[in-house]
N, C-alpha and C. Protein backbone atom coordinates (compact mmCIF):
# COMPACT_ATOMS: atom_id res chain seq x y z
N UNK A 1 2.01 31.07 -15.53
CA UNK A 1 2.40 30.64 -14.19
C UNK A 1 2.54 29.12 -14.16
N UNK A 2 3.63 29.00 -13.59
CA UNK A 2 3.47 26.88 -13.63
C UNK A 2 3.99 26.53 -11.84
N UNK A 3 2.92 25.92 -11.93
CA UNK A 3 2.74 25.51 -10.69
C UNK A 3 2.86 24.07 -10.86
N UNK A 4 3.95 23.35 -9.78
CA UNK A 4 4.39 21.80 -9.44
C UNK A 4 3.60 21.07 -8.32
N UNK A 5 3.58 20.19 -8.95
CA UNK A 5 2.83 19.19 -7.47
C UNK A 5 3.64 17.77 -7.67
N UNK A 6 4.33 17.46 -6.64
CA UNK A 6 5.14 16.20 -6.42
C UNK A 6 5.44 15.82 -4.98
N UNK A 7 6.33 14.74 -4.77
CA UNK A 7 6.18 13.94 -3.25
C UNK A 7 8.04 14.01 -3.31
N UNK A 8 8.08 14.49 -1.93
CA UNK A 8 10.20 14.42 -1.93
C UNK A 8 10.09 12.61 -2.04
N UNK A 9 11.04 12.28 -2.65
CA UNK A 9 11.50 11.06 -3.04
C UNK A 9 10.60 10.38 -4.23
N UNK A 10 9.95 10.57 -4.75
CA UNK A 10 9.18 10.23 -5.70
C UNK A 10 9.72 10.08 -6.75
N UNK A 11 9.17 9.65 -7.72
CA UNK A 11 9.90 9.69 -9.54
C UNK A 11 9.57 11.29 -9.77
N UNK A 12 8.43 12.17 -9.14
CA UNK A 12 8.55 13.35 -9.46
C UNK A 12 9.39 14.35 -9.18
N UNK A 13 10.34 13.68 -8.52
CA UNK A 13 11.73 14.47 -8.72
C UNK A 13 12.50 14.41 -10.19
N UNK A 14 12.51 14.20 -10.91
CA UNK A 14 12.76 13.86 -12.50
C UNK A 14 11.97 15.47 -12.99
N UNK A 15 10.92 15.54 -12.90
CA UNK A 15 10.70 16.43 -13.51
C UNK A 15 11.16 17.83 -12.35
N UNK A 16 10.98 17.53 -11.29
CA UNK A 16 11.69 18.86 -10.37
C UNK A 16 13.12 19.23 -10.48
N UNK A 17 14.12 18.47 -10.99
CA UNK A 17 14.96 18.83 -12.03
C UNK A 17 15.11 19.60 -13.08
N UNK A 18 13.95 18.87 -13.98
CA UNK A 18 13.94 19.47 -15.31
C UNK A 18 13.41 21.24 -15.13
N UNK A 19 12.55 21.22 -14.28
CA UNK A 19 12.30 22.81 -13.59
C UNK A 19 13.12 23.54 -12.92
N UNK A 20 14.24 23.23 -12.61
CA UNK A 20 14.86 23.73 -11.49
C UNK A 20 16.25 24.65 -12.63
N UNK A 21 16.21 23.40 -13.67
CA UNK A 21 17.37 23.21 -14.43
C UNK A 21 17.16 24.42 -15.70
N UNK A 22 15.73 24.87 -15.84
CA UNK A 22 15.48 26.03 -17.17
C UNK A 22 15.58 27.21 -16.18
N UNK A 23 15.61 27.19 -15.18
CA UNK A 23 16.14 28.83 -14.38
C UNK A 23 14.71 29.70 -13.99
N UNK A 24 13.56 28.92 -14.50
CA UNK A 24 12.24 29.76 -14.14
C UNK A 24 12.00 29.60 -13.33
N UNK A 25 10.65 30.38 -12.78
CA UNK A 25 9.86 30.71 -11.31
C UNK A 25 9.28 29.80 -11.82
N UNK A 26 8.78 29.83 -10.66
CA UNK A 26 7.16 28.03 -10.68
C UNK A 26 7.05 27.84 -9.34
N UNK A 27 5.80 27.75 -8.57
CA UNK A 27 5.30 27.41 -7.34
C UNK A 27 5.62 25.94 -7.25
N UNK A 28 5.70 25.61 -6.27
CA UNK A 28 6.27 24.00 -6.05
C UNK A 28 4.88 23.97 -4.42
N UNK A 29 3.96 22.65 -5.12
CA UNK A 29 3.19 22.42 -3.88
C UNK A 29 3.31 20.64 -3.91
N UNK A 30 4.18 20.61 -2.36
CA UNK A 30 3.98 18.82 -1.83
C UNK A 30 3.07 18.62 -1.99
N UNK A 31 3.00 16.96 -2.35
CA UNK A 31 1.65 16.25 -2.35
C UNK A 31 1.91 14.85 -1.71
N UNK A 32 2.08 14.81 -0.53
CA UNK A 32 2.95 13.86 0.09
C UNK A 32 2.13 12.45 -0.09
N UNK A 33 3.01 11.29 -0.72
CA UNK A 33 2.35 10.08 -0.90
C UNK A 33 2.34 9.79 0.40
N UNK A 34 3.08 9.64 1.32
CA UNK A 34 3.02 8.93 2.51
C UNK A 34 1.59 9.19 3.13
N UNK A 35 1.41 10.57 2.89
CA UNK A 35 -0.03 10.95 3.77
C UNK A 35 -1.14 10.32 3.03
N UNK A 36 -1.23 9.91 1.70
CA UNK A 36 -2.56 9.84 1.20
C UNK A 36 -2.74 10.95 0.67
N UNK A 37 -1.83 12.31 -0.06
CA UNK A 37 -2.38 13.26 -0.34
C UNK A 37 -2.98 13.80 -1.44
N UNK A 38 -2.39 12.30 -1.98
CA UNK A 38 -2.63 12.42 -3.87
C UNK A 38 -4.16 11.80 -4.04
N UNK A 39 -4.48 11.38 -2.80
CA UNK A 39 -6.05 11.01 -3.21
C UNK A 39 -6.91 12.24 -2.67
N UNK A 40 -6.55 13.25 -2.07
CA UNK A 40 -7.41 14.26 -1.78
C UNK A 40 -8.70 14.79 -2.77
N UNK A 41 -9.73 15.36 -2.38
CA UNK A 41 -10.74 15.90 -3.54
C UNK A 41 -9.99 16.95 -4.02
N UNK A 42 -9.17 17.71 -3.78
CA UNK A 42 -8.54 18.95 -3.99
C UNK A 42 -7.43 18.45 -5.07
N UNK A 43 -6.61 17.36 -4.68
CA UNK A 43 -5.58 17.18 -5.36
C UNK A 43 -6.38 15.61 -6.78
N UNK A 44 -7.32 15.45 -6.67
CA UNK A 44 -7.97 14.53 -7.95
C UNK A 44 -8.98 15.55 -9.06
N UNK A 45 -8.43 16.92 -8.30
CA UNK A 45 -9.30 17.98 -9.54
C UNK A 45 -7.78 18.33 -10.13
N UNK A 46 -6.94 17.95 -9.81
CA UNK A 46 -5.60 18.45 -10.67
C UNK A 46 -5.17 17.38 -11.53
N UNK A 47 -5.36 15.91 -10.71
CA UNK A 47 -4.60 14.63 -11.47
C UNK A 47 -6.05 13.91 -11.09
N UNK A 48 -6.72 13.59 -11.88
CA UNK A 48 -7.67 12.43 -11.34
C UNK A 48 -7.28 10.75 -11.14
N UNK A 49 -5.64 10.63 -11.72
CA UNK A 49 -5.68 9.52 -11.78
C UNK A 49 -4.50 9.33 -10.00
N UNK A 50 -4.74 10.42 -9.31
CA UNK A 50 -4.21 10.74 -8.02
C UNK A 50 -2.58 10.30 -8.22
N UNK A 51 -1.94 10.93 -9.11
CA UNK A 51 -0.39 10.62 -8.98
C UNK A 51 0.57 11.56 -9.35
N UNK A 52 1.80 11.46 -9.00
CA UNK A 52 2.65 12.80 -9.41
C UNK A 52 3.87 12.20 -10.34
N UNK A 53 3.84 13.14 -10.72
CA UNK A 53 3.91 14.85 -10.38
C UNK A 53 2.80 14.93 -11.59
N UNK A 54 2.43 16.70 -11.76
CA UNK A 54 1.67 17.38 -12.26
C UNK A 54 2.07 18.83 -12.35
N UNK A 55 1.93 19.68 -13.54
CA UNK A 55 2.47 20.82 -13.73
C UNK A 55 1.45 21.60 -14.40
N UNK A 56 0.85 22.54 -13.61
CA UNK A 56 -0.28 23.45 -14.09
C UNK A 56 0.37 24.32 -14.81
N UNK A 57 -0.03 24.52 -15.95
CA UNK A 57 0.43 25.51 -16.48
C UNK A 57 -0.33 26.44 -17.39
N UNK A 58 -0.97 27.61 -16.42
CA UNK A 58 -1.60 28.61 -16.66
C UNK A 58 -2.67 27.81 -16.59
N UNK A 59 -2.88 27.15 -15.43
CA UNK A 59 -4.41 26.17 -15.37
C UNK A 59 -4.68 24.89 -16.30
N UNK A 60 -3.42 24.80 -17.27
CA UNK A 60 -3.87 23.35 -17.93
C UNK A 60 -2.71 22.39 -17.64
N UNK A 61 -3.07 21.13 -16.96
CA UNK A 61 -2.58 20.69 -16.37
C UNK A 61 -1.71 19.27 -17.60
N UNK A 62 -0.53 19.15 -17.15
CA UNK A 62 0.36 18.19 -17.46
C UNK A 62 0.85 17.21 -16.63
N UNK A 63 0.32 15.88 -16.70
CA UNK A 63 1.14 14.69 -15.80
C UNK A 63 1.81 14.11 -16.84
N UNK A 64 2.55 12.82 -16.12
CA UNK A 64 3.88 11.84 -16.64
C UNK A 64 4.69 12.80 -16.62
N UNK A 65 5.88 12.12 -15.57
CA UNK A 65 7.42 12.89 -16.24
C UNK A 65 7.89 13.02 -17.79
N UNK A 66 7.68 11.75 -18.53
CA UNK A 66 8.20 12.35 -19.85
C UNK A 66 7.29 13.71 -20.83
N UNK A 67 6.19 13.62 -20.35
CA UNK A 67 5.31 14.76 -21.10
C UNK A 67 6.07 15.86 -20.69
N UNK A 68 5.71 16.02 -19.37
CA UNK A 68 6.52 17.60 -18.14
C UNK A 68 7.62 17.90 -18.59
N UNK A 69 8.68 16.93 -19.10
CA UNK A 69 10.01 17.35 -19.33
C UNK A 69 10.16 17.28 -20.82
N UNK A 70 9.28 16.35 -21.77
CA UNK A 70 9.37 17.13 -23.06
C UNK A 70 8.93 18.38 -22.86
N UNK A 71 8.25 18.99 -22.38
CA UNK A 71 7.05 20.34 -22.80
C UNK A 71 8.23 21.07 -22.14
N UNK A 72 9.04 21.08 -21.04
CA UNK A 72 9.88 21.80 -20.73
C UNK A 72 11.45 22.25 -21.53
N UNK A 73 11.45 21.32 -22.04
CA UNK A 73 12.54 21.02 -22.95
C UNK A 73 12.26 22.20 -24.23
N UNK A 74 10.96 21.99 -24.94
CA UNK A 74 10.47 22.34 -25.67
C UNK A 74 10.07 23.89 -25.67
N UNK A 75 9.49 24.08 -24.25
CA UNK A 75 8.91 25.34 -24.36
C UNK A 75 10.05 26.37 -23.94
N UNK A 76 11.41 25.60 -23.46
CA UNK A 76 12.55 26.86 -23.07
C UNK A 76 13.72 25.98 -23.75
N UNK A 77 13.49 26.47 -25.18
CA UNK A 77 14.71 25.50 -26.03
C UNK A 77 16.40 26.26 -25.77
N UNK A 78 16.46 27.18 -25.23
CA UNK A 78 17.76 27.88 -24.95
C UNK A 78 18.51 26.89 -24.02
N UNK A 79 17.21 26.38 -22.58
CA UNK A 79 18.48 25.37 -22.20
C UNK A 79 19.38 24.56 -22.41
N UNK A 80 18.80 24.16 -23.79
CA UNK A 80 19.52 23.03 -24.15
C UNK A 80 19.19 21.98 -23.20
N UNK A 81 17.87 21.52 -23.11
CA UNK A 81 17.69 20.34 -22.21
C UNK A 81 16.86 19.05 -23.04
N UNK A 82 17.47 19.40 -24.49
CA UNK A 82 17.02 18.36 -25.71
C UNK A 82 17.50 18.58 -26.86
N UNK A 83 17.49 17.18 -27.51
CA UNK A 83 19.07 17.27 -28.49
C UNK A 83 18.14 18.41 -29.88
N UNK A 84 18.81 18.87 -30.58
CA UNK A 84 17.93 19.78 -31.62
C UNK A 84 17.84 18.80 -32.87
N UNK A 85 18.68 17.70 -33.18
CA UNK A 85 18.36 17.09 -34.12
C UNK A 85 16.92 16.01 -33.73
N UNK A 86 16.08 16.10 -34.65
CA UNK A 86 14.82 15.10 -34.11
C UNK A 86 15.05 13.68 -33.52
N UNK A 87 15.98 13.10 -34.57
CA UNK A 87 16.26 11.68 -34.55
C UNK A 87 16.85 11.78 -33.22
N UNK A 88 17.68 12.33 -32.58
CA UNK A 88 18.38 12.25 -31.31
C UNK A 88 17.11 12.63 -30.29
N UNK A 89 16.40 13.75 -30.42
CA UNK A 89 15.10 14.07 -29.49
C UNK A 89 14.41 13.16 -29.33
N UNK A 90 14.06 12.22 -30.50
CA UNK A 90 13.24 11.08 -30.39
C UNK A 90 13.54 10.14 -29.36
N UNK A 91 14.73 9.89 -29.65
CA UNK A 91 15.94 8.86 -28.75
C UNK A 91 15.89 9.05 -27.59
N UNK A 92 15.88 10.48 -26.97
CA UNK A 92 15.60 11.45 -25.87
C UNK A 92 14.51 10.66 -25.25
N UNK A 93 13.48 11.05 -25.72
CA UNK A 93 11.95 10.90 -25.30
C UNK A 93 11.92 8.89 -25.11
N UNK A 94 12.19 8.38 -25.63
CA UNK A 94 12.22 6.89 -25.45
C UNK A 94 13.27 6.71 -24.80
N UNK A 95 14.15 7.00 -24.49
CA UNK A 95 14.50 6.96 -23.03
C UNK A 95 13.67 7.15 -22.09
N UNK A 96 13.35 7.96 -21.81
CA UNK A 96 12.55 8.33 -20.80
C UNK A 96 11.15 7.22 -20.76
N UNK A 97 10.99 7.34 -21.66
CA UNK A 97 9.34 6.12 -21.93
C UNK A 97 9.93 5.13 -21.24
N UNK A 98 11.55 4.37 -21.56
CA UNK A 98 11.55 3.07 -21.24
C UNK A 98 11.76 3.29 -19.21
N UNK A 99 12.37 4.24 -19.34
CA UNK A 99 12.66 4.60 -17.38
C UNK A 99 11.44 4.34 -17.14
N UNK A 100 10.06 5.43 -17.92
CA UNK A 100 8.51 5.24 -17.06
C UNK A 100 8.16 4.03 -16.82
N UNK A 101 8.46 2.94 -18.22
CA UNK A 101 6.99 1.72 -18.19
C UNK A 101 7.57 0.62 -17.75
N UNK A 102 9.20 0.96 -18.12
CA UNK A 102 10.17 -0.67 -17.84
C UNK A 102 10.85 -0.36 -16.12
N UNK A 103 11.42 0.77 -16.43
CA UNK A 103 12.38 0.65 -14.91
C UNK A 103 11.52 0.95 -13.61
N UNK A 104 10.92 2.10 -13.65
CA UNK A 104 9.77 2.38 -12.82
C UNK A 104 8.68 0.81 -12.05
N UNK A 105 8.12 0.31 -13.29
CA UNK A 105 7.17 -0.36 -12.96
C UNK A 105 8.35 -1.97 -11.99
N UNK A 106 9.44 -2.00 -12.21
CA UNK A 106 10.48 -3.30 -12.05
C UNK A 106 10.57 -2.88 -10.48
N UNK A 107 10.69 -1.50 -9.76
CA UNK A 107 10.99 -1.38 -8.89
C UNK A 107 9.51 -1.28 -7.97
N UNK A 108 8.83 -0.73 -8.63
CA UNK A 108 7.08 -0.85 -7.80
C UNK A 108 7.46 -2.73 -7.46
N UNK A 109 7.81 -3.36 -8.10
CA UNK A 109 6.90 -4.75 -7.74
C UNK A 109 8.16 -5.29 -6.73
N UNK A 110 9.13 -4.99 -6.38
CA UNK A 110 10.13 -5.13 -5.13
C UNK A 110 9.54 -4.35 -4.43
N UNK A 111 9.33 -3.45 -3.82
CA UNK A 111 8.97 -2.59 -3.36
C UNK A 111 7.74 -2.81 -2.67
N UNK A 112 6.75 -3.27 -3.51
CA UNK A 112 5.21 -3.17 -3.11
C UNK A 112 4.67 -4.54 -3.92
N UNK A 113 5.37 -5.62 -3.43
CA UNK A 113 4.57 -6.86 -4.47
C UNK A 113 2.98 -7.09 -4.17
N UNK A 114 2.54 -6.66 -2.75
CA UNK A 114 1.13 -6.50 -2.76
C UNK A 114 0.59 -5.80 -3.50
N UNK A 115 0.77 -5.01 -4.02
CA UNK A 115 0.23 -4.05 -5.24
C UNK A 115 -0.34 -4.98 -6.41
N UNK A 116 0.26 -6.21 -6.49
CA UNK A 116 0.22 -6.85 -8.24
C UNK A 116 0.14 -8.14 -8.09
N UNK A 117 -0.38 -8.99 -6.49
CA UNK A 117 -0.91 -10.14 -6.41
C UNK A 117 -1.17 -10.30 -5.24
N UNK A 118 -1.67 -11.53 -5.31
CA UNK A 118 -2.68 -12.17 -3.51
C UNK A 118 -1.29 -12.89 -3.63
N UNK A 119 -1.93 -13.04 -1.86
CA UNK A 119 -0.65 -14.05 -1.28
C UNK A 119 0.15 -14.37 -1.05
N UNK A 120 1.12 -14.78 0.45
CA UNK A 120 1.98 -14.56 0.26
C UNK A 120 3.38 -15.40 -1.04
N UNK A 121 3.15 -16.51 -1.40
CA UNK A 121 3.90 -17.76 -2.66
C UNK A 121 3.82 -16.43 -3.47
N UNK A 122 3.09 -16.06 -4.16
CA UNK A 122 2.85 -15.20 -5.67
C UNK A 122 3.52 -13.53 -5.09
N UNK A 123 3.22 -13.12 -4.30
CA UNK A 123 4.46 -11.53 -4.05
C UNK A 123 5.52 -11.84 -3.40
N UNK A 124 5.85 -13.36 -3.02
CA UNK A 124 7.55 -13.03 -2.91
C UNK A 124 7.85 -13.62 -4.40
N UNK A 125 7.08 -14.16 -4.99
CA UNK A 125 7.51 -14.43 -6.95
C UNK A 125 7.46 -13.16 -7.28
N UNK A 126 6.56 -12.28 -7.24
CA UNK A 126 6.95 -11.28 -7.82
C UNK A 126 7.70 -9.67 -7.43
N UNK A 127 7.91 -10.37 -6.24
CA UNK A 127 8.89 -9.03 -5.51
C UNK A 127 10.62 -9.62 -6.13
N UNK A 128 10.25 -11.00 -6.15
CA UNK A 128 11.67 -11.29 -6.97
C UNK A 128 12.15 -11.49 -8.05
N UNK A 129 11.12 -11.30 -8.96
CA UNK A 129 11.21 -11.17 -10.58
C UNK A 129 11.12 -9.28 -10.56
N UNK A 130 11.26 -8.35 -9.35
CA UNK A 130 11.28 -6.83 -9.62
C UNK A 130 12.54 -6.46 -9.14
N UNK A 131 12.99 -7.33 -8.30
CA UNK A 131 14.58 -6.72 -7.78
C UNK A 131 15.66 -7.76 -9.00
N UNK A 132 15.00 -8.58 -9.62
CA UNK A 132 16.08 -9.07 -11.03
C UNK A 132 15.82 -8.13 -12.19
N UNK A 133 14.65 -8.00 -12.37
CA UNK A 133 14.34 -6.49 -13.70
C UNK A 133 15.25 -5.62 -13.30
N UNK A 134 14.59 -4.68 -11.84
CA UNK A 134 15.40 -3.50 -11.91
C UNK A 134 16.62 -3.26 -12.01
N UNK A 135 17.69 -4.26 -11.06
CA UNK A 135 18.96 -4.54 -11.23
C UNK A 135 19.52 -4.95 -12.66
N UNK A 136 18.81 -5.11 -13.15
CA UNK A 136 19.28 -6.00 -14.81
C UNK A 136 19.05 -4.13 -15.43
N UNK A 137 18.13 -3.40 -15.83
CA UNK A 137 18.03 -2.12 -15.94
C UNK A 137 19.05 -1.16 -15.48
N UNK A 138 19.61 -1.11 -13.78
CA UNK A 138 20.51 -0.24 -13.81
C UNK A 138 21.91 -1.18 -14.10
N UNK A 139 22.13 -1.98 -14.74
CA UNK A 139 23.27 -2.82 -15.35
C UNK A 139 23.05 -2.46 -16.89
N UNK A 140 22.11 -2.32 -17.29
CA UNK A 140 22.07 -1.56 -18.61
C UNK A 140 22.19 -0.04 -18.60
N UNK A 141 21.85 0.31 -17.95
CA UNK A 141 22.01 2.20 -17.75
C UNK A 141 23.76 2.08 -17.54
N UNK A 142 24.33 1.44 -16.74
CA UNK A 142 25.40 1.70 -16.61
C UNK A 142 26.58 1.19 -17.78
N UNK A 143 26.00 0.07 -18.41
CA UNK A 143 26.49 0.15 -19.86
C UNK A 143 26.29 1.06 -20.74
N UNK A 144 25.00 1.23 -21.14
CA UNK A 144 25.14 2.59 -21.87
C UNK A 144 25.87 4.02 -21.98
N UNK A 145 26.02 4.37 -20.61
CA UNK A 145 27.16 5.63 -19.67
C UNK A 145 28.37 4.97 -19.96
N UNK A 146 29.00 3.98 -20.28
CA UNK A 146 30.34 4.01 -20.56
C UNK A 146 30.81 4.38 -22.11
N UNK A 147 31.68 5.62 -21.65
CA UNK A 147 32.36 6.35 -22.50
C UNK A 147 31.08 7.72 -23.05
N UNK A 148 30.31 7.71 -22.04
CA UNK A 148 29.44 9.17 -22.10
C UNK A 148 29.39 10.37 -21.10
N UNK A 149 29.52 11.22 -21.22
CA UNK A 149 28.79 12.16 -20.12
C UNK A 149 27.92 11.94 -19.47
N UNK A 150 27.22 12.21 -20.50
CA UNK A 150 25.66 12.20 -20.11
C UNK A 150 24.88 10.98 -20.73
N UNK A 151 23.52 11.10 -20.01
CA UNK A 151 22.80 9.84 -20.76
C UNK A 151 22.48 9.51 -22.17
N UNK A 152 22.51 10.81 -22.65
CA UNK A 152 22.44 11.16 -24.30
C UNK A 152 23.62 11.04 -24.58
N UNK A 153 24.42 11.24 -24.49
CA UNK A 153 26.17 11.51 -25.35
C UNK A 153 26.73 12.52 -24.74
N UNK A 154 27.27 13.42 -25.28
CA UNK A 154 27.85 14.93 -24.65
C UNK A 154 26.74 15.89 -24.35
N UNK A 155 25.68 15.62 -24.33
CA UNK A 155 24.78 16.85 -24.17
C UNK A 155 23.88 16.25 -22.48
N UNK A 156 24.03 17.19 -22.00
CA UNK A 156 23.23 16.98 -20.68
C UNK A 156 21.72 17.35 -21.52
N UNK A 157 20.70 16.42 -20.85
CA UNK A 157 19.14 16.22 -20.91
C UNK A 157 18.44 16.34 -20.08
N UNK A 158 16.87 16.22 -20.41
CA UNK A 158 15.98 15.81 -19.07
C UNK A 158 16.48 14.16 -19.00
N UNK A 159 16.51 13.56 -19.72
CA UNK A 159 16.73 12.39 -19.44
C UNK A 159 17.62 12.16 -18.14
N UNK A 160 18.33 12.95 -17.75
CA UNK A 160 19.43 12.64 -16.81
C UNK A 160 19.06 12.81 -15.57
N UNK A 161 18.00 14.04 -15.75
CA UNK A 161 16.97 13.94 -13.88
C UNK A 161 16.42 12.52 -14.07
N UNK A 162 15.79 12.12 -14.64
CA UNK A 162 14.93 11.50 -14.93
C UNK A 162 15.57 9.57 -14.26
N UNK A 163 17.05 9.35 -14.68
CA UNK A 163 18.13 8.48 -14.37
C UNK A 163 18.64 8.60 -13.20
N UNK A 164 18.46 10.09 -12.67
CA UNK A 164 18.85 9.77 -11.29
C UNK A 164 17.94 9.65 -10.19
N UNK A 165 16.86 9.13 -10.71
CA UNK A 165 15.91 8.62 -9.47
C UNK A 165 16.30 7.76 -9.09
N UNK A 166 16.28 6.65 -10.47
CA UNK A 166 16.02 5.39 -10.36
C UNK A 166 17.93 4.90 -9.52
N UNK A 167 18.97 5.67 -9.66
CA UNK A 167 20.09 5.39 -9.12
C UNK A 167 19.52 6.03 -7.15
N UNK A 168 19.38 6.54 -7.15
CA UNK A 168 18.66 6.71 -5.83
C UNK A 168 17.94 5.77 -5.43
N UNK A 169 16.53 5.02 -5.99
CA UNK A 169 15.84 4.31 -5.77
C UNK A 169 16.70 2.91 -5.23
N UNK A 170 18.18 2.58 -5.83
CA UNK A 170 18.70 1.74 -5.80
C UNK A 170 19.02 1.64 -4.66
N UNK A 171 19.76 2.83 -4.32
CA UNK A 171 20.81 3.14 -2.90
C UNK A 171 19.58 2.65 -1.78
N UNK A 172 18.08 3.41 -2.30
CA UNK A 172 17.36 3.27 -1.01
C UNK A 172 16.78 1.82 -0.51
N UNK A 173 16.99 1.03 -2.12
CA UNK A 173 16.47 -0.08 -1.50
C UNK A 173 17.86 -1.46 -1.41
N UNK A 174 18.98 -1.01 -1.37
CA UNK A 174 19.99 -1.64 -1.02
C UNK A 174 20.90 -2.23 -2.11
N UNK A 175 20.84 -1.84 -2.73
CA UNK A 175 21.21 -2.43 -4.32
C UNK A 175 22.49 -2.45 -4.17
N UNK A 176 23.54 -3.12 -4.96
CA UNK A 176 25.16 -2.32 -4.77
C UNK A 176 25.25 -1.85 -5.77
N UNK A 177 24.95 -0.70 -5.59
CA UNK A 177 24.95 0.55 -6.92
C UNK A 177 26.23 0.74 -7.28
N UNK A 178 27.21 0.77 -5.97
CA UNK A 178 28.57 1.08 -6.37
C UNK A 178 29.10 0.61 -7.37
N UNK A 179 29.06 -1.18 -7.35
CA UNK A 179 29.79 -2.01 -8.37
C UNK A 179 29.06 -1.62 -9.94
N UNK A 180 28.06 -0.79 -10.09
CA UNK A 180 28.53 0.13 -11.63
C UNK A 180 28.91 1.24 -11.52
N UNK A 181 30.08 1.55 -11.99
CA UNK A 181 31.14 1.85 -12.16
C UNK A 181 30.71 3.20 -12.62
N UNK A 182 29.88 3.25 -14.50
CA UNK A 182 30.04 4.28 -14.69
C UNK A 182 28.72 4.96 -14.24
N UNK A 183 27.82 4.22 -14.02
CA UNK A 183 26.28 4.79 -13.40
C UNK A 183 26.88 5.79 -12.11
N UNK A 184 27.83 5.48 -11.52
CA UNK A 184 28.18 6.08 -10.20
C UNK A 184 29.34 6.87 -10.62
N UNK A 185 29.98 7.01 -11.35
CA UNK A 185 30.75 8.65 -11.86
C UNK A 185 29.69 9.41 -12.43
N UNK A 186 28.60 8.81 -13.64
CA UNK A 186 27.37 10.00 -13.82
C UNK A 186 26.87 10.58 -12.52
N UNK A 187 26.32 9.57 -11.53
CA UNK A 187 25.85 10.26 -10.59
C UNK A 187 26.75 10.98 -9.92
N UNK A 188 27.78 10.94 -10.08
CA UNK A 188 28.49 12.02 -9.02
C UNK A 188 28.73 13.50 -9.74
N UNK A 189 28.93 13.25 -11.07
CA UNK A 189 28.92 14.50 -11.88
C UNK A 189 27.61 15.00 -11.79
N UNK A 190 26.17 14.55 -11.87
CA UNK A 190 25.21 15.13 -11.46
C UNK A 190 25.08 15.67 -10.63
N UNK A 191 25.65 15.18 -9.09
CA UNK A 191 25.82 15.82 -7.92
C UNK A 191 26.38 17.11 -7.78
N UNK A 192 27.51 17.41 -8.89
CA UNK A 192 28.09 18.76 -8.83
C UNK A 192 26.86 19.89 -9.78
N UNK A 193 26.01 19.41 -10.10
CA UNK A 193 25.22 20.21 -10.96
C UNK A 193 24.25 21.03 -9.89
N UNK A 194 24.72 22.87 -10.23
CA UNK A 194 23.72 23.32 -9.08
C UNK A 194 22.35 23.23 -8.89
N UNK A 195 21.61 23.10 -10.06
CA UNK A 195 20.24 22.49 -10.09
C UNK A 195 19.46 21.38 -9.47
N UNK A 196 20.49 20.29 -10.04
CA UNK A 196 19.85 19.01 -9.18
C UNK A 196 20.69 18.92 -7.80
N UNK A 197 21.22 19.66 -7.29
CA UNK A 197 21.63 19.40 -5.95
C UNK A 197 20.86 20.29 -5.37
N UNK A 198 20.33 21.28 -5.93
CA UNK A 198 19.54 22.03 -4.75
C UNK A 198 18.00 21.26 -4.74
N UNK A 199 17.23 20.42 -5.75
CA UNK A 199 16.77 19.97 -5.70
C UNK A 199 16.33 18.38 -4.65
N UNK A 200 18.04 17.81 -4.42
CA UNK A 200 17.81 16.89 -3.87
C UNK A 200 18.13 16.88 -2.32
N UNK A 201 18.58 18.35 -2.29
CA UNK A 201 18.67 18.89 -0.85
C UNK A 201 17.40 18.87 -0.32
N UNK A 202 16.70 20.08 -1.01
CA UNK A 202 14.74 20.05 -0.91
C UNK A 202 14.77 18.81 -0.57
N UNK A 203 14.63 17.92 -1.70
CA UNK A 203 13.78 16.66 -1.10
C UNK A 203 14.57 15.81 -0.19
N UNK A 204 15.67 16.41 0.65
CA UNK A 204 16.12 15.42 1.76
C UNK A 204 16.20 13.94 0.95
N UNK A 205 17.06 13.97 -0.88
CA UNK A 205 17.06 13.03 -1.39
C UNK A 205 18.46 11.47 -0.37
N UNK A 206 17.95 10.50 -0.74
CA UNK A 206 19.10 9.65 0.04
C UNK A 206 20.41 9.79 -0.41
N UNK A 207 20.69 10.40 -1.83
CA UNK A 207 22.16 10.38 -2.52
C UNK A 207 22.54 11.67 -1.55
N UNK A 208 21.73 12.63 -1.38
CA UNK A 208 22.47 13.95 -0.90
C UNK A 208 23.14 13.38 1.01
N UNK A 209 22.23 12.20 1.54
CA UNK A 209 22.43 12.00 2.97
C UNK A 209 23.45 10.88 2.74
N UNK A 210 23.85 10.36 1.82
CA UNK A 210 24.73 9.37 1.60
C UNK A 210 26.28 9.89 1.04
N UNK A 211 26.28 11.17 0.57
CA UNK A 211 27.23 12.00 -0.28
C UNK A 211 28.32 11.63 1.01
C-alpha cells in the first residue's frame, strides 16, 4: 500500500507526478504547510524532520523527492520513468539533487529571507542574492531544453515533474518565465500530459489557473 503525504503547491508535487504518472493506487493525505500541519505529533511520527512530501510504503516511510521518485522509477521500471542505461540514470538522479539543494534552496531565500538571517540590511541581501540564483537556474534549465523534449533527451523522466515546480514557482513569484523560450514549450508539452495535468488540477496548481 503507498500512501502520500504532501501540501498543493509544494515541491511535493514533483513526486505527486511521479505517482500519478506509474498508473498505481496510493492514498494521497494533505499535509497543508499553510496550517502548520507538518509539525503535527501525528504527522512528525511519519517525517520527524516535519516536511514533505513522504511516501509510506507498506509502513516504511520515504522522504526527499529525489529518493520517492528514484524508488518509483525503480520499483515500476515498465514506465519508463528512468533512463535504463546507468550512466544516463545517474545523470537522472543529479538532476534532481541539483533542483533539491541548488534551485529549491535559491527560491526559499526570495521567498522567505527571514528564514536565513536577522534584520532587515541582511534579508533584503539575501532575498536578493535568491531571486539572482533562482533566475540564473531557470536560464540554465532553459538552456539545457533547447533542442530536447524532455529534460533528459527524448525520454520523458521523473526529472520532468520534478522541473515543473520550480517553472511554476517562477510564474508564482513573478519571474518572466515567458522570455525562456524553451523552458515554456517544455512546460506546455507537460501540460498536455494526462498525469501531470490531473495532478495540477488537484493542486489548484498556478500554471493550470494561468493556462
Amino acid at each position: 500500500m503507498l500512501t502520500f503525504y504532501f501540501s498543493p503547491g509544494a515541491c511535493s508535487m514533483a513526486s505527486h507526478i511521479g505517482l500519478e504518472e506509474t498508473g498505481v493506487s496510493y492514498e494521497e493525505k494533505p499535509t497543508l504547510l499553510a496550517k502548520g500541519e507538518q509539525k503535527t505529533e501525528a504527522y512528525l511520527k511519519i517525517n520527524p524532520r516535519g516536511k514533505v512530501p513522504a511516501l509510506s510504503v507498506d509502513g516504511k516511510v520515504i522522504v526527499e523527492n529525489t529518493a520517492i521518485l528514484a524508488y518509483l522509477a525503480r520499483r515500476f521500471p515498465e514506465t519508463n520513468l528512468m533512463p535504463d542505461d546507468p550512466l544516463e540514470a545517474a545523470r537522472c538522479i543529479a538532476t534532481m539533487a541539483w533542483l533539491s539543494n541548488i534551485v529549491h534552496p535559491a527560491y526559499q531565500r526570495y521567498m522567505r529571507p527571514e528564514r536565513f538571517a536577522e534584520g532587515e540590511a541582511a534579508q533584503a541581501t539575501v532575498k536578493d542574492l535568491g531571486r539572482k540564483s533562482f533566475w540564473a537556474s531557470c536560464q540554465e534549465i532553459d538552456a539545457s531544453l533547447h533542442g530536447k523534449t524532455w529534460m533528459m533527451g527524448a525520454q520523458y523522466t521523473v526529472a520532468d515533474g520534478y522541473a515543473l515546480v520550480f517553472y511554476g514557482w517562477g510564474v508564482r513569484g513573478q519571474f518572466p518565465m515567458g522570455e525562456l523560450s524553451a523552458y515554456t514549450a517544455w512546460k506546455d508539452r507537460m501540460l498536455e500530459r494526462p498525469a501531470v495535468r490531473k495532478i495540477l488540477e488537484s493542486e489548484q496548481n498556478v500554471l493550470i489557473k494561468a493556462a
